[in-house]
PDB file of N, CA and C in Angstrom:
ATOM      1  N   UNK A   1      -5.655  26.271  19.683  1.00  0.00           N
ATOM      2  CA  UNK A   1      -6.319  24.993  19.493  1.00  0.00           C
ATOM      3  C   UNK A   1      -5.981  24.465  18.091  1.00  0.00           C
ATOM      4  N   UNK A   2      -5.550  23.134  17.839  1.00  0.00           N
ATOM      5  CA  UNK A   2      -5.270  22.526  16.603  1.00  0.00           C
ATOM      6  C   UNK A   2      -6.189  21.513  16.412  1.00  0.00           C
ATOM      7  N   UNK A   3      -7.347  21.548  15.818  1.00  0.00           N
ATOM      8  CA  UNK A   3      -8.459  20.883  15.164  1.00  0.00           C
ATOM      9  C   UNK A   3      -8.121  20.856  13.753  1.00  0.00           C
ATOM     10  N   UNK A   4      -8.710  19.343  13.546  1.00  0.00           N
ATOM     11  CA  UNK A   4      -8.032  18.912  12.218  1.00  0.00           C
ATOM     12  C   UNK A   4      -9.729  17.917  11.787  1.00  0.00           C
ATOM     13  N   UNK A   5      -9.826  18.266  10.895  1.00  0.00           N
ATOM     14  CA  UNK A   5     -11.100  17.624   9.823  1.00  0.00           C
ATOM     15  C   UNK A   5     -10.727  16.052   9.873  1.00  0.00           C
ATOM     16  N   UNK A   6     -11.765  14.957  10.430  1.00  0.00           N
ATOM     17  CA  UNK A   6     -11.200  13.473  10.072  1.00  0.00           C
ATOM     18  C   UNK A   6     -12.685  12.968   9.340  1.00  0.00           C
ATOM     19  N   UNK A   7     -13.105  12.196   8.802  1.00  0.00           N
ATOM     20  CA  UNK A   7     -14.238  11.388   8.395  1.00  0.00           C
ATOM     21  C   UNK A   7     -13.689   9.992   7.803  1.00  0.00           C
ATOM     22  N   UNK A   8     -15.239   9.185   7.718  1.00  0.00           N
ATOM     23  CA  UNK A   8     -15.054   7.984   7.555  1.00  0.00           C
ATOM     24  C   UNK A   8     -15.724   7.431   6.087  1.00  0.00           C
ATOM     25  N   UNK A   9     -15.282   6.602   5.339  1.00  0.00           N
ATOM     26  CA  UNK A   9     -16.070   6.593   4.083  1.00  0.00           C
ATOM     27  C   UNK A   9     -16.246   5.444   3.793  1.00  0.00           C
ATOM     28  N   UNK A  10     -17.197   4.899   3.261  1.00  0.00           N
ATOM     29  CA  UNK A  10     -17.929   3.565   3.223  1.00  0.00           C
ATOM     30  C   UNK A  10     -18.966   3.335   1.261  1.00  0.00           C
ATOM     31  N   UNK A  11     -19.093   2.689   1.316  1.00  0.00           N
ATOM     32  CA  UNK A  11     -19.796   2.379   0.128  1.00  0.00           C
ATOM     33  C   UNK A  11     -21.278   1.198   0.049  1.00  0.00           C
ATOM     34  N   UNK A  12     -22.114   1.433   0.018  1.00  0.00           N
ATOM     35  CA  UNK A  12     -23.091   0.201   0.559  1.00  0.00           C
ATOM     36  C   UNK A  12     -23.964   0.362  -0.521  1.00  0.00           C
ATOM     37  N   UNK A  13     -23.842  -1.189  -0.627  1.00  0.00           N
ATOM     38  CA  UNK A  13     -24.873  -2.111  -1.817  1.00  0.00           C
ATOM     39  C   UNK A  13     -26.047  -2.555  -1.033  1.00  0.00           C
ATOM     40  N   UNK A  14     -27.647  -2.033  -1.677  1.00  0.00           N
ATOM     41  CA  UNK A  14     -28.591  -2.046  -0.809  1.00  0.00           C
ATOM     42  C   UNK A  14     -28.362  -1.868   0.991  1.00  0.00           C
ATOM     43  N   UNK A  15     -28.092  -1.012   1.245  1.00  0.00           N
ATOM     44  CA  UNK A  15     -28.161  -0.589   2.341  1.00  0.00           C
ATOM     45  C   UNK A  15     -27.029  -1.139   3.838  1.00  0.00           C
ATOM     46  N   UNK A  16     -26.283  -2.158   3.090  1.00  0.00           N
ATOM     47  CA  UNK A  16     -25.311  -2.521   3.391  1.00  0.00           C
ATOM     48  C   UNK A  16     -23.421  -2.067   3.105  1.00  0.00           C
ATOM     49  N   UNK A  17     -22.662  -2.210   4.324  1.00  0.00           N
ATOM     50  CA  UNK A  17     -21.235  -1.570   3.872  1.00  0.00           C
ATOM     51  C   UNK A  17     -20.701  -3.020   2.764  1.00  0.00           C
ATOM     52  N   UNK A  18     -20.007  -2.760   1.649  1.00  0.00           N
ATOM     53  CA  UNK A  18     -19.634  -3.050   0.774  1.00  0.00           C
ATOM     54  C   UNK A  18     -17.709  -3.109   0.312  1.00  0.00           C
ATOM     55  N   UNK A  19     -17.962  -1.651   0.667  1.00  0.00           N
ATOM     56  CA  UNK A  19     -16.374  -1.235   0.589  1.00  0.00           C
ATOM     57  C   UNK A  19     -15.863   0.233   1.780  1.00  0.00           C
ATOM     58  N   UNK A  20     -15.269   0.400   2.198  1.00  0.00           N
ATOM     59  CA  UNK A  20     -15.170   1.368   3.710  1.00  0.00           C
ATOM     60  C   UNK A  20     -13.546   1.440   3.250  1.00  0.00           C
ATOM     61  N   UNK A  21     -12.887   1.964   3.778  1.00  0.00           N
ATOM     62  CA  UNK A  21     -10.989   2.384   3.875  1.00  0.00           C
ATOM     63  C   UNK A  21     -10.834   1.280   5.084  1.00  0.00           C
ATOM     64  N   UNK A  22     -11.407   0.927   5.856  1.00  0.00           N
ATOM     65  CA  UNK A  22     -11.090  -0.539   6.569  1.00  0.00           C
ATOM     66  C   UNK A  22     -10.962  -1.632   5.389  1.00  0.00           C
ATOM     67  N   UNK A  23     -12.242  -2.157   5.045  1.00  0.00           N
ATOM     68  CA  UNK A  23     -12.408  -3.094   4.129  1.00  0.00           C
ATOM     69  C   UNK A  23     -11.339  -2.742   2.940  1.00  0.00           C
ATOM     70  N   UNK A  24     -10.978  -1.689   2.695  1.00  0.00           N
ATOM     71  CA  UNK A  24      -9.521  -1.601   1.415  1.00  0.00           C
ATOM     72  C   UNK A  24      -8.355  -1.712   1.937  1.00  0.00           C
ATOM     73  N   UNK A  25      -8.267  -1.377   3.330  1.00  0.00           N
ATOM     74  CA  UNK A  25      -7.465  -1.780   4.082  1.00  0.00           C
ATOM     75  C   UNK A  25      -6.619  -3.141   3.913  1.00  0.00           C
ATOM     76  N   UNK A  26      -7.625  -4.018   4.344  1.00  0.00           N
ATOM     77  CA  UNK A  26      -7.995  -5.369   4.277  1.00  0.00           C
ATOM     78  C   UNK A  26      -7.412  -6.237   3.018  1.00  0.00           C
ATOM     79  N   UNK A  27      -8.488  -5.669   1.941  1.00  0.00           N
ATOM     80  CA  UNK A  27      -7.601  -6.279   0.432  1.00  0.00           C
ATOM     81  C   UNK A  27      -6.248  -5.756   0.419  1.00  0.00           C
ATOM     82  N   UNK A  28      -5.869  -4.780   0.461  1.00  0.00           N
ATOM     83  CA  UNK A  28      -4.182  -4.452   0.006  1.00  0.00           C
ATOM     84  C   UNK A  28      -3.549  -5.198   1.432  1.00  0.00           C
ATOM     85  N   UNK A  29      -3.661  -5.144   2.725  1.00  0.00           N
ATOM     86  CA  UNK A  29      -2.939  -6.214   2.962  1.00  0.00           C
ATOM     87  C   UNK A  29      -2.923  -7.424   2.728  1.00  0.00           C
ATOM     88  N   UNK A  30      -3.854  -8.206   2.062  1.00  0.00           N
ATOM     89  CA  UNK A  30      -4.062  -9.463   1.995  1.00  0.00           C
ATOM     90  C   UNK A  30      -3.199  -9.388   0.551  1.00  0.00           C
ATOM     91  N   UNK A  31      -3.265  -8.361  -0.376  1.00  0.00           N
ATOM     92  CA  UNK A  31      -2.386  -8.093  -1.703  1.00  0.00           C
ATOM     93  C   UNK A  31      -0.887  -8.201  -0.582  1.00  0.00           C
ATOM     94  N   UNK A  32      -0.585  -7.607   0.192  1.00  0.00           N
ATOM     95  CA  UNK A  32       1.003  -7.501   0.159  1.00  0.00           C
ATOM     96  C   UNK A  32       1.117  -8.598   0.590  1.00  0.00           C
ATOM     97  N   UNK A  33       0.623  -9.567   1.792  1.00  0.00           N
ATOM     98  CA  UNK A  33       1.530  -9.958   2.515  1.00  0.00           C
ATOM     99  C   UNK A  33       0.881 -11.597   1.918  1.00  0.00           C
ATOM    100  N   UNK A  34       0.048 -11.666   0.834  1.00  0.00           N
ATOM    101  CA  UNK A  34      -0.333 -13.132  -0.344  1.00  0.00           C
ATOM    102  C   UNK A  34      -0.741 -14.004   0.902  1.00  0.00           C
ATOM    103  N   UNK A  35      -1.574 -13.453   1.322  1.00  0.00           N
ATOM    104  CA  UNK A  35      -2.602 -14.373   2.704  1.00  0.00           C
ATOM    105  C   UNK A  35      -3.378 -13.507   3.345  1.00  0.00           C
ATOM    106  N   UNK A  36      -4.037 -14.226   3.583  1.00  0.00           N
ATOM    107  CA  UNK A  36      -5.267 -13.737   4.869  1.00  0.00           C
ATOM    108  C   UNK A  36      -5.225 -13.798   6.146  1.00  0.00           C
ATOM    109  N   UNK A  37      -4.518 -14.648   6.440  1.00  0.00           N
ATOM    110  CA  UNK A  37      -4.192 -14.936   8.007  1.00  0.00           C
ATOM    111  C   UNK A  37      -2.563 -13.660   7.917  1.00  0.00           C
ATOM    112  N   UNK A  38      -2.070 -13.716   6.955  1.00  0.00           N
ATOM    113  CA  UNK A  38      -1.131 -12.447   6.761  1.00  0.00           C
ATOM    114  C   UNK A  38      -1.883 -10.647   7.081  1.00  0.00           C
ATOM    115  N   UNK A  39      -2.609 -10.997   6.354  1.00  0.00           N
ATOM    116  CA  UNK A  39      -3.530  -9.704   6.310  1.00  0.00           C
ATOM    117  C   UNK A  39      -3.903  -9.260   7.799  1.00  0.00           C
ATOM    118  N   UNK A  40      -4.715 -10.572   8.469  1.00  0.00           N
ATOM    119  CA  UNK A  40      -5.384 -10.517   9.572  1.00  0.00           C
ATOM    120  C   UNK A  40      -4.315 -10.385  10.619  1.00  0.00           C
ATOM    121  N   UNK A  41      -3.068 -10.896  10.605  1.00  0.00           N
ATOM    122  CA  UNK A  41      -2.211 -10.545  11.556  1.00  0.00           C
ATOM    123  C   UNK A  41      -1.767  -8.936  11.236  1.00  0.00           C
ATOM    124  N   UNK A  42      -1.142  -8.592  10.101  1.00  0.00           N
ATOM    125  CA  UNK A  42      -1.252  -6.864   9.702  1.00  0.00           C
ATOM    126  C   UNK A  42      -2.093  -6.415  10.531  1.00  0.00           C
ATOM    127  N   UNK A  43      -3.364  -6.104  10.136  1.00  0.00           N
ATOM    128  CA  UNK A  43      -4.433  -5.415  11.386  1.00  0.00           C
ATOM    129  C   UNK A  43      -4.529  -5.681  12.259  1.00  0.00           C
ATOM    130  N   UNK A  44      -4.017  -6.908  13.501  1.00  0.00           N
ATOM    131  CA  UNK A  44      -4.355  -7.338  14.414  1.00  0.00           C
ATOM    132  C   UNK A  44      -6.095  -7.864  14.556  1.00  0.00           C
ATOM    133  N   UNK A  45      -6.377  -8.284  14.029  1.00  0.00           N
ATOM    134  CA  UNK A  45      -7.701  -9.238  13.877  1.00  0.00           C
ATOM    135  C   UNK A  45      -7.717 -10.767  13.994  1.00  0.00           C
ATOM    136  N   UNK A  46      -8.256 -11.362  14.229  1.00  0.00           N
ATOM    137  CA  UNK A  46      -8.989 -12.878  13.584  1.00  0.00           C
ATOM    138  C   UNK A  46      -8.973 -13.152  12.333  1.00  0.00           C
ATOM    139  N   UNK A  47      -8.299 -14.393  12.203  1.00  0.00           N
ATOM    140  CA  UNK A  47      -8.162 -14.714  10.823  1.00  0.00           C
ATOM    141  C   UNK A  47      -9.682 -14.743  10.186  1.00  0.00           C
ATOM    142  N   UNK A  48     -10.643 -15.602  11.497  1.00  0.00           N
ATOM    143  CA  UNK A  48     -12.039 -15.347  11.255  1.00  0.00           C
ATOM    144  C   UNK A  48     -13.244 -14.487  10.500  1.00  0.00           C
ATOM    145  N   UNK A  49     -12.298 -12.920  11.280  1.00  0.00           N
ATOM    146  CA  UNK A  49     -12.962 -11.625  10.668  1.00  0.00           C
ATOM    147  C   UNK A  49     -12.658 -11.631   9.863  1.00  0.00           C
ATOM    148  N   UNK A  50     -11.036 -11.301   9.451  1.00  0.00           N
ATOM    149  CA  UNK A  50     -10.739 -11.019   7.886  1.00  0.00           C
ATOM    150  C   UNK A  50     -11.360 -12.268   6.989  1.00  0.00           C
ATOM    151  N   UNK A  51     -11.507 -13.245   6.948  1.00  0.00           N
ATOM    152  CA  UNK A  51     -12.436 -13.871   6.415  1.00  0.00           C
ATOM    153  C   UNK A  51     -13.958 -13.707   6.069  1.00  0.00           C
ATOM    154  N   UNK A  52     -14.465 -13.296   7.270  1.00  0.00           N
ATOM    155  CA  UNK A  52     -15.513 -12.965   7.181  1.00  0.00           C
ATOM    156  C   UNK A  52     -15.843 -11.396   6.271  1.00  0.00           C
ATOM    157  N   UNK A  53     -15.252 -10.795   6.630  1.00  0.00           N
ATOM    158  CA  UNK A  53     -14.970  -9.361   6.262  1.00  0.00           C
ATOM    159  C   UNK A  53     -15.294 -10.017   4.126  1.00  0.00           C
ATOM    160  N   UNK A  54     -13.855 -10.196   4.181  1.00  0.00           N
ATOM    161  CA  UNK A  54     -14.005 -10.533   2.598  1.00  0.00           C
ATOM    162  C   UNK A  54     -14.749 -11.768   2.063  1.00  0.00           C
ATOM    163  N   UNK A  55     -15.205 -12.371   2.533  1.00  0.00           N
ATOM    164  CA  UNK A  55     -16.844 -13.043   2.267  1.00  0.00           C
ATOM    165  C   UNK A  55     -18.291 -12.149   1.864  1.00  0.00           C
ATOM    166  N   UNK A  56     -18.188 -11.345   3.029  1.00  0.00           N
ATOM    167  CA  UNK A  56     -19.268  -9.809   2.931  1.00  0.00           C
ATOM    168  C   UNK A  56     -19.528  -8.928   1.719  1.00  0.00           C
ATOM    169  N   UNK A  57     -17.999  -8.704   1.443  1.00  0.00           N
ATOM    170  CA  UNK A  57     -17.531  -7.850   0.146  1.00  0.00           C
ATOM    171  C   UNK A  57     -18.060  -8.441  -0.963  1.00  0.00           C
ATOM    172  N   UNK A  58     -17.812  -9.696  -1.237  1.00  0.00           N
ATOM    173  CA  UNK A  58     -17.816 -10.702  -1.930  1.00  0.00           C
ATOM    174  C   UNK A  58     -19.611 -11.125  -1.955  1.00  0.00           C
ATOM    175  N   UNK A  59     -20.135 -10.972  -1.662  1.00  0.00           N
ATOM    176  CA  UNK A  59     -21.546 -10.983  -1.308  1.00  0.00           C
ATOM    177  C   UNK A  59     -22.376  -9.845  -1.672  1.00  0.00           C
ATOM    178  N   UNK A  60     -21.953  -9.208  -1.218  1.00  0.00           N
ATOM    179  CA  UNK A  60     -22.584  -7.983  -1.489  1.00  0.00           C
ATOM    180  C   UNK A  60     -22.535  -7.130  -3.125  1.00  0.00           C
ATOM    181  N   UNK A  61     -20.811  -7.099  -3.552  1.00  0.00           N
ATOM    182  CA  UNK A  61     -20.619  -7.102  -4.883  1.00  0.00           C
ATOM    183  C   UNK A  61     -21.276  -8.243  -5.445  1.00  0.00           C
ATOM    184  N   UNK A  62     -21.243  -9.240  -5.430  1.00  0.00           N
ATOM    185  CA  UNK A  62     -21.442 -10.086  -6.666  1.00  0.00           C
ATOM    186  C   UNK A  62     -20.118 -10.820  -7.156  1.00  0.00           C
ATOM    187  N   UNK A  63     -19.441 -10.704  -6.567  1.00  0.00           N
ATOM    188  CA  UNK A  63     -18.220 -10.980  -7.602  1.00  0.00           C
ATOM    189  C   UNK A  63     -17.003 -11.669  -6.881  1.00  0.00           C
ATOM    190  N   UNK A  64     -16.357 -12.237  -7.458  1.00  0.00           N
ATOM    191  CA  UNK A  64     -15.081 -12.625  -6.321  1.00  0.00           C
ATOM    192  C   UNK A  64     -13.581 -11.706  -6.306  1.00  0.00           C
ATOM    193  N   UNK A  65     -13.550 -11.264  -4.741  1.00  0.00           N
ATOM    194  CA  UNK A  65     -12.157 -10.280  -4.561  1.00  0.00           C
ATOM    195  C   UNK A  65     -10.883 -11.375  -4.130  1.00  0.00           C
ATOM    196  N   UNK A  66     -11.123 -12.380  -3.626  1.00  0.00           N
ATOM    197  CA  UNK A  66      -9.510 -13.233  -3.222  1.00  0.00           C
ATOM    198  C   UNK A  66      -9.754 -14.649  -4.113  1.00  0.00           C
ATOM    199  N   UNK A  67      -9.149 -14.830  -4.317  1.00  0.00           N
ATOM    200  CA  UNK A  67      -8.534 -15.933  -4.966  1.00  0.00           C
ATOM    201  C   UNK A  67      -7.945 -16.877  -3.950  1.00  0.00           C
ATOM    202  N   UNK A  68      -8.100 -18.062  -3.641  1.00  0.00           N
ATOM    203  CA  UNK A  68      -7.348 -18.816  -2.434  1.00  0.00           C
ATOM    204  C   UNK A  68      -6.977 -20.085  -2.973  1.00  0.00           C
ATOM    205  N   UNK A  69      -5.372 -20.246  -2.407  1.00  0.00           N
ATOM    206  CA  UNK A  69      -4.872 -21.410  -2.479  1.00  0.00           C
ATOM    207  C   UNK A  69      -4.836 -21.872  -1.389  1.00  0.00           C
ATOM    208  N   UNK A  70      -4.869 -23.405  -1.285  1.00  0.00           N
ATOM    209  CA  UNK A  70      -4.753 -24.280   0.139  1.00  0.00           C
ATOM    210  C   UNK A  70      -3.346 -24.952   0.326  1.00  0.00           C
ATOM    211  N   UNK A  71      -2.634 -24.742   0.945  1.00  0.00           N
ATOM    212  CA  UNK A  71      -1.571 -25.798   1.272  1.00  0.00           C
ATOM    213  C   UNK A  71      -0.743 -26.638   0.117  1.00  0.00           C
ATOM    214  N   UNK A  72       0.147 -27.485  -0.074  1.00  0.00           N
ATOM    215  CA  UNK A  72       0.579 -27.903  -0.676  1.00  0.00           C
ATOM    216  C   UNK A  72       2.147 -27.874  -0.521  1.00  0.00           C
ATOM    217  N   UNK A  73       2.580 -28.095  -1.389  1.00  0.00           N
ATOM    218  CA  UNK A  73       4.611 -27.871  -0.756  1.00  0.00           C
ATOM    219  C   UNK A  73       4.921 -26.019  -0.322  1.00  0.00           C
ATOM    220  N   UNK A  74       4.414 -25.754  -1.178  1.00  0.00           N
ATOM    221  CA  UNK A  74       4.613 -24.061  -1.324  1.00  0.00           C
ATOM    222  C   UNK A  74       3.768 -22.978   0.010  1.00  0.00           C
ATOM    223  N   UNK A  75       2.841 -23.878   0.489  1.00  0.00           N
ATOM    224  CA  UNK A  75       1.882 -23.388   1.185  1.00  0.00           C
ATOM    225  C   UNK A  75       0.674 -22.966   0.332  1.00  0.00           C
ATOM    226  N   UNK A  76      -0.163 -22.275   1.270  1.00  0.00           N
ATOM    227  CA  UNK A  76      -0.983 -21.483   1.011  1.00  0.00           C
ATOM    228  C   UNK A  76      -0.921 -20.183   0.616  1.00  0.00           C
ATOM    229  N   UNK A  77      -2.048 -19.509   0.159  1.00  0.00           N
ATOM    230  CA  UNK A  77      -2.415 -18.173  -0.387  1.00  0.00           C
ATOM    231  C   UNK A  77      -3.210 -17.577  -0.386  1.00  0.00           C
ATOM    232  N   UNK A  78      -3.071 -15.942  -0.718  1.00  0.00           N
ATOM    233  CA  UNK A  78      -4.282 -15.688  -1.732  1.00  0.00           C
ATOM    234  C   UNK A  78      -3.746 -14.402  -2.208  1.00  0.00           C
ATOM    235  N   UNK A  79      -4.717 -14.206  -3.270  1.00  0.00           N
ATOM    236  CA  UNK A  79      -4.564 -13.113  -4.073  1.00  0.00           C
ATOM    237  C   UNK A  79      -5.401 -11.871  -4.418  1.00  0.00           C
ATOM    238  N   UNK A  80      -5.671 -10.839  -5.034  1.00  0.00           N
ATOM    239  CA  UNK A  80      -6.938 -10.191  -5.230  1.00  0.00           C
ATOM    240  C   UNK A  80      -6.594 -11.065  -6.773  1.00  0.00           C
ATOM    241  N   UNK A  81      -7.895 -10.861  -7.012  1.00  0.00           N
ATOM    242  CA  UNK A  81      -8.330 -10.897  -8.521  1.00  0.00           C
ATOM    243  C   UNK A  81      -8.061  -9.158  -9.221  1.00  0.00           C
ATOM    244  N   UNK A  82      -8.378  -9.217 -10.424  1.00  0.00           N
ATOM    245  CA  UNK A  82      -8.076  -8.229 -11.582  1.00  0.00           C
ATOM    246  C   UNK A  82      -9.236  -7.105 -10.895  1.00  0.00           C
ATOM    247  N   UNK A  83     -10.580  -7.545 -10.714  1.00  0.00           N
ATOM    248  CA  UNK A  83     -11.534  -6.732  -9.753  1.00  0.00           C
ATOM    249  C   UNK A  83     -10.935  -6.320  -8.651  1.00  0.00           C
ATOM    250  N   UNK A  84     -10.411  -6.273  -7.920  1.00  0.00           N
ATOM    251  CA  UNK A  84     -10.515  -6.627  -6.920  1.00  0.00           C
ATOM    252  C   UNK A  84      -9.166  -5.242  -6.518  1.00  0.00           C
ATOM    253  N   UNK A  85      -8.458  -5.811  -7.795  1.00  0.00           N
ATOM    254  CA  UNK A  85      -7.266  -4.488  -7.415  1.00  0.00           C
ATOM    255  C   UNK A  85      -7.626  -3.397  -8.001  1.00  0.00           C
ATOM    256  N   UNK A  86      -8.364  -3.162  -8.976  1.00  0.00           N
ATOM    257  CA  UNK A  86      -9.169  -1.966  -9.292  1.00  0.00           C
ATOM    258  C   UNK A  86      -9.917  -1.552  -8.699  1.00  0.00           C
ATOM    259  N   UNK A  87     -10.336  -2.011  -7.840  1.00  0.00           N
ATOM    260  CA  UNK A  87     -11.508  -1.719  -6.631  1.00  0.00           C
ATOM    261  C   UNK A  87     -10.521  -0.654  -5.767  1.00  0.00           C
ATOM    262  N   UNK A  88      -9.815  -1.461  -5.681  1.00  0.00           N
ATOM    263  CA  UNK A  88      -9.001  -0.689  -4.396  1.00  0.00           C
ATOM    264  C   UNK A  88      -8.076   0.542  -5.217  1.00  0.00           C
ATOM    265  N   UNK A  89      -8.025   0.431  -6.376  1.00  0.00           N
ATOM    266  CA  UNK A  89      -7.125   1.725  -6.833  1.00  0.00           C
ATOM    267  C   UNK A  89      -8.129   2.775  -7.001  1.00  0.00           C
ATOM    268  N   UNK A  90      -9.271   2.384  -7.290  1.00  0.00           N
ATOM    269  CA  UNK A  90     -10.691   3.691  -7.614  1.00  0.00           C
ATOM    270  C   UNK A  90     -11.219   4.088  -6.339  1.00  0.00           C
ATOM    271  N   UNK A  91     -10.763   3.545  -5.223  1.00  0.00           N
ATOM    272  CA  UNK A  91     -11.404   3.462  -4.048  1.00  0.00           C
ATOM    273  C   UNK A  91     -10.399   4.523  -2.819  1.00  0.00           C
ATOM    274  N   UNK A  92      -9.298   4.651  -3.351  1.00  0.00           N
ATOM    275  CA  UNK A  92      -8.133   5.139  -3.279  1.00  0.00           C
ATOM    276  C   UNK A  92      -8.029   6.310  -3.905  1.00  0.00           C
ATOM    277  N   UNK A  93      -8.582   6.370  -4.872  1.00  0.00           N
ATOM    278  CA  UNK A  93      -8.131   7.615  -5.680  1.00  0.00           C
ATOM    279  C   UNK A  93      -9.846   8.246  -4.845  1.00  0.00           C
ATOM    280  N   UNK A  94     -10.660   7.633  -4.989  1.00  0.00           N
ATOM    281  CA  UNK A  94     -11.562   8.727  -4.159  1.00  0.00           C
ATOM    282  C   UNK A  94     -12.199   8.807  -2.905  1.00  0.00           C
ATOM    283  N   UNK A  95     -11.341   8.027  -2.454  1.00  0.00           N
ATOM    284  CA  UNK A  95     -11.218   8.474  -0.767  1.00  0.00           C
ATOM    285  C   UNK A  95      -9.804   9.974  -0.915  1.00  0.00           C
ATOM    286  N   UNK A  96      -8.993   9.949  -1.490  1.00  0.00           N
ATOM    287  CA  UNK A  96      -7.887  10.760  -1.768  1.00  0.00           C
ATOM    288  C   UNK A  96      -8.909  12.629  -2.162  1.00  0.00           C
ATOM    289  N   UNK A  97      -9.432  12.227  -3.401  1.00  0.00           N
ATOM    290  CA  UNK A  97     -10.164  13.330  -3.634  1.00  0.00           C
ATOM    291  C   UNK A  97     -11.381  13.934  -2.408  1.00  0.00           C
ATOM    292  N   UNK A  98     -11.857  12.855  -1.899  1.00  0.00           N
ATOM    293  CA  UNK A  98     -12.943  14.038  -0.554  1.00  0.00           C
ATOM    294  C   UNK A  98     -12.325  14.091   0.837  1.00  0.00           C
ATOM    295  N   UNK A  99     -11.012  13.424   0.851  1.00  0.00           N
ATOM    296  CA  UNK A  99     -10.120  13.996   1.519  1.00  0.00           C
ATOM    297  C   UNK A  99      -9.787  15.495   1.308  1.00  0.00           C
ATOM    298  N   UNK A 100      -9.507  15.320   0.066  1.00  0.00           N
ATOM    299  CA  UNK A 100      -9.032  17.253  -0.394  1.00  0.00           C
ATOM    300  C   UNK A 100     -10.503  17.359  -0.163  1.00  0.00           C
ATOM    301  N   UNK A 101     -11.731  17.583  -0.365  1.00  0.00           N
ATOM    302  CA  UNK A 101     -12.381  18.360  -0.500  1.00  0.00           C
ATOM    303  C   UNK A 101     -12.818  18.630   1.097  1.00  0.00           C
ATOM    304  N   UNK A 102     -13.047  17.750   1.659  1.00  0.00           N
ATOM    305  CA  UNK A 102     -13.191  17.730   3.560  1.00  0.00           C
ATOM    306  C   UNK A 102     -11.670  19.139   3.698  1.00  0.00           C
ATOM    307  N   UNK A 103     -10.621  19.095   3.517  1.00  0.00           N
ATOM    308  CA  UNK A 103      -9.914  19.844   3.671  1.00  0.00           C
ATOM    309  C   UNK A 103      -9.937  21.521   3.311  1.00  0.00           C
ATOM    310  N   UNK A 104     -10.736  21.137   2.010  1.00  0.00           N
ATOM    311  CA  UNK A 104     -10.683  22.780   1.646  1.00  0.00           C
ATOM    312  C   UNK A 104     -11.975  23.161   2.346  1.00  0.00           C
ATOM    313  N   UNK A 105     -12.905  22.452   2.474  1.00  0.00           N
ATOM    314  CA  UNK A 105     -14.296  22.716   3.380  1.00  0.00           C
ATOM    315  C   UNK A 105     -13.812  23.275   4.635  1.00  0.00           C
ATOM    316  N   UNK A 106     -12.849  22.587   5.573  1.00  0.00           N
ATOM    317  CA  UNK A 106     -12.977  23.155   6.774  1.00  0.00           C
ATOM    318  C   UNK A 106     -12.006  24.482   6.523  1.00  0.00           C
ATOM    319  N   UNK A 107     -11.088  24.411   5.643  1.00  0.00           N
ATOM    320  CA  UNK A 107     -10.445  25.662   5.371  1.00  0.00           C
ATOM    321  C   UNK A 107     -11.316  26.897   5.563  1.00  0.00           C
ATOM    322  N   UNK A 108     -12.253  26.634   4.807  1.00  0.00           N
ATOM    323  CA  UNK A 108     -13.303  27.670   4.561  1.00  0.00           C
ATOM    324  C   UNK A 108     -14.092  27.589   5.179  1.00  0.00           C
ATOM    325  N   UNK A 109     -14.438  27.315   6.009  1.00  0.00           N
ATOM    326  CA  UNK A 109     -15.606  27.439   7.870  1.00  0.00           C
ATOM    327  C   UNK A 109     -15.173  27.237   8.769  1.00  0.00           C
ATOM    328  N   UNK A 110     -13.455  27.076   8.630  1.00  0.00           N
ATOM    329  CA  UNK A 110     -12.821  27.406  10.462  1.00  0.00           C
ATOM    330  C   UNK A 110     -11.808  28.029  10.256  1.00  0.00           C
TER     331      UNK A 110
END
């Protein structure tokens, strides 16, 4: 039998999700592909959700994570803010660390 340790990790401001490996998901595609409707096609979603999604974030922090441009010759956009990509690098680095630790846990009870 090959059983393998998976979990899910989330972050919630008053009792609400905030930040999750979905929701970071979310910002770094909306970082690569400099849109939201970019992002939202990446995951296969609604431009709707991913909107909504980072509205939530954005609510819940306090603070603003995208930056949006509208149309014009160049098109549209968006961006993370300076927050926003630090979020996701600290968020990254410790989803990374209780990854290892979920790992050495089941090491040691299976």
């Amino acid at each position: 039998m090959n059983m393998q340790p998976k979990f899910n990790l989330w972050v919630e401001v008053n009792g609400e999700v905030a930040l999750s490996i979905w929701r970071i998901n979310l910002l770094q595609a909306v970082d690569e592909t400099g849109s939201i409707s970019g992002a939202a096609g990446r995951l296969g979603i609604h431009y709707r959700t991913a909107w909504q999604k980072i509205h939530e974030m954005e609510t819940r922090l306090g603070v603003k994570l995208v930056e949006t441009q509208t149309g014009g010759r160049r098109g549209g956009g968006a961006t993370l803010t300076p927050f926003a990509q630090e979020q996701v690098e600290r968020f990254r680095r410790f989803a990374a660390e209780i990854e290892q630790a979920v790992q050495n846990a089941y090491q040691t009870h299976f």
